[in-house]
Protein backbone atom coordinates (compact mmCIF):
# COMPACT_ATOMS: atom_id res chain seq x y z
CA UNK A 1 65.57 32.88 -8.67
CA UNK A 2 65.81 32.20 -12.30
CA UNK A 3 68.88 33.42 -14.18
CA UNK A 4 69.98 33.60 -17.72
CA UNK A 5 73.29 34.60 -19.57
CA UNK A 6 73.51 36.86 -22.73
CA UNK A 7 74.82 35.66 -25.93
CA UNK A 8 77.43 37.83 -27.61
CA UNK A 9 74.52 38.56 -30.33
CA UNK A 10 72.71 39.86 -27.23
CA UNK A 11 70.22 36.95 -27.29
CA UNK A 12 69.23 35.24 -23.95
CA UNK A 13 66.83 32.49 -23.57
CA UNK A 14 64.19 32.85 -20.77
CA UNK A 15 64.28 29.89 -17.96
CA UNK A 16 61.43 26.98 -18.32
CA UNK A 17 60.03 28.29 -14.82
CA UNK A 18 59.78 31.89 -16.38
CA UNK A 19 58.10 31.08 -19.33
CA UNK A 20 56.01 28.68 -17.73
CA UNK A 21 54.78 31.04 -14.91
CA UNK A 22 54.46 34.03 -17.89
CA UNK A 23 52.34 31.22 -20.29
CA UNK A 24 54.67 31.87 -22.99
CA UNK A 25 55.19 29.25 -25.87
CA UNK A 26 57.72 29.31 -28.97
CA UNK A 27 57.33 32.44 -31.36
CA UNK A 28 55.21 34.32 -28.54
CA UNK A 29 56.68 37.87 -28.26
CA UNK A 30 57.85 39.72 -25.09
CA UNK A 31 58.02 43.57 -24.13
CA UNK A 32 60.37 44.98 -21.45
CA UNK A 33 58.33 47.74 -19.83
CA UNK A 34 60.85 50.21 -17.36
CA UNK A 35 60.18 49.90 -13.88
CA UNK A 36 59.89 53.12 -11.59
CA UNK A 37 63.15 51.42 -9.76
CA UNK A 38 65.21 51.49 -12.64
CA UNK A 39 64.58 47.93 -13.70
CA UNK A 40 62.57 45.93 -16.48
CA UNK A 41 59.55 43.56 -15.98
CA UNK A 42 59.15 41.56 -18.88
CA UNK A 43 55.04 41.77 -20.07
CA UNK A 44 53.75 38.61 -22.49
CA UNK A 45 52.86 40.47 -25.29
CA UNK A 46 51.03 37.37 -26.55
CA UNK A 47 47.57 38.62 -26.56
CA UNK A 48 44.86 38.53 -29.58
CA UNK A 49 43.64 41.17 -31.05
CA UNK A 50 40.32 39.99 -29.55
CA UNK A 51 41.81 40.24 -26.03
CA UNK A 52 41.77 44.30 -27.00
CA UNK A 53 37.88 44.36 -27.19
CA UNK A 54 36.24 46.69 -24.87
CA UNK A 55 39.62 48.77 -24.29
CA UNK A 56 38.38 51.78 -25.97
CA UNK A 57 35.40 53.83 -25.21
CA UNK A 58 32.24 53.47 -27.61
CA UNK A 59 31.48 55.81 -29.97
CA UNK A 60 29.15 58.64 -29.30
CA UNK A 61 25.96 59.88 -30.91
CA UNK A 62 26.59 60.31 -34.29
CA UNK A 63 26.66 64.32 -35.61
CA UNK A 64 25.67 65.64 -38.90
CA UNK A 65 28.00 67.31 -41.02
CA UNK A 66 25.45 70.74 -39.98
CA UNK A 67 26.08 70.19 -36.56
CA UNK A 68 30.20 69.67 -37.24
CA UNK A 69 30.26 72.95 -39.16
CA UNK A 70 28.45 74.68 -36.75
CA UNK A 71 31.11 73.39 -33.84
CA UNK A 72 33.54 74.50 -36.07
CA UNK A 73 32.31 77.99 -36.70
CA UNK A 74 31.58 78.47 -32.93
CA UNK A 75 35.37 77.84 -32.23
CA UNK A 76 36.34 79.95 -35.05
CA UNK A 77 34.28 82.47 -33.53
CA UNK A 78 35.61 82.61 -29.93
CA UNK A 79 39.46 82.82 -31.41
CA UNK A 80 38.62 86.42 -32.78
């Protein structure tokens, strides 16, 4: 088990076998995501912004701005 101590400035630096199994280098950021036991896991958040691609949903069929006002109107009209 891999331990570390915190620094009056609450600084602590993470063991070689830590960042090592996490792939972290120097400058590499680090978020501490809440457990549902109360804890912290600490997530590399080290990723490119390419890494991101395909998260999101595509786009779908593009509407015309007749089609957008009609939408509109049509919830406009079921509120009255």
């Amino acid at each position: 088990m891999a331990t570390a101590t915190v620094t009056s400035k609450g600084q602590i630096t993470i063991p070689a076998k830590v960042r090592d199994a996490l792939g972290l280098d120097s400058g590499d950021r680090v978020e501490f995501v809440p457990t549902e036991a109360g804890g912290f896991a600490i997530i590399p958040a080290n990723k490119s912004v390419r890494d991101l691609k395909g998260m999101l949903a595509k786009p779908g069929k593009p509407v015309s701005i007749k089609q957008m006002n009609d939408a509109i109107a049509r919830g406009w009209a079921g509120r009255k």
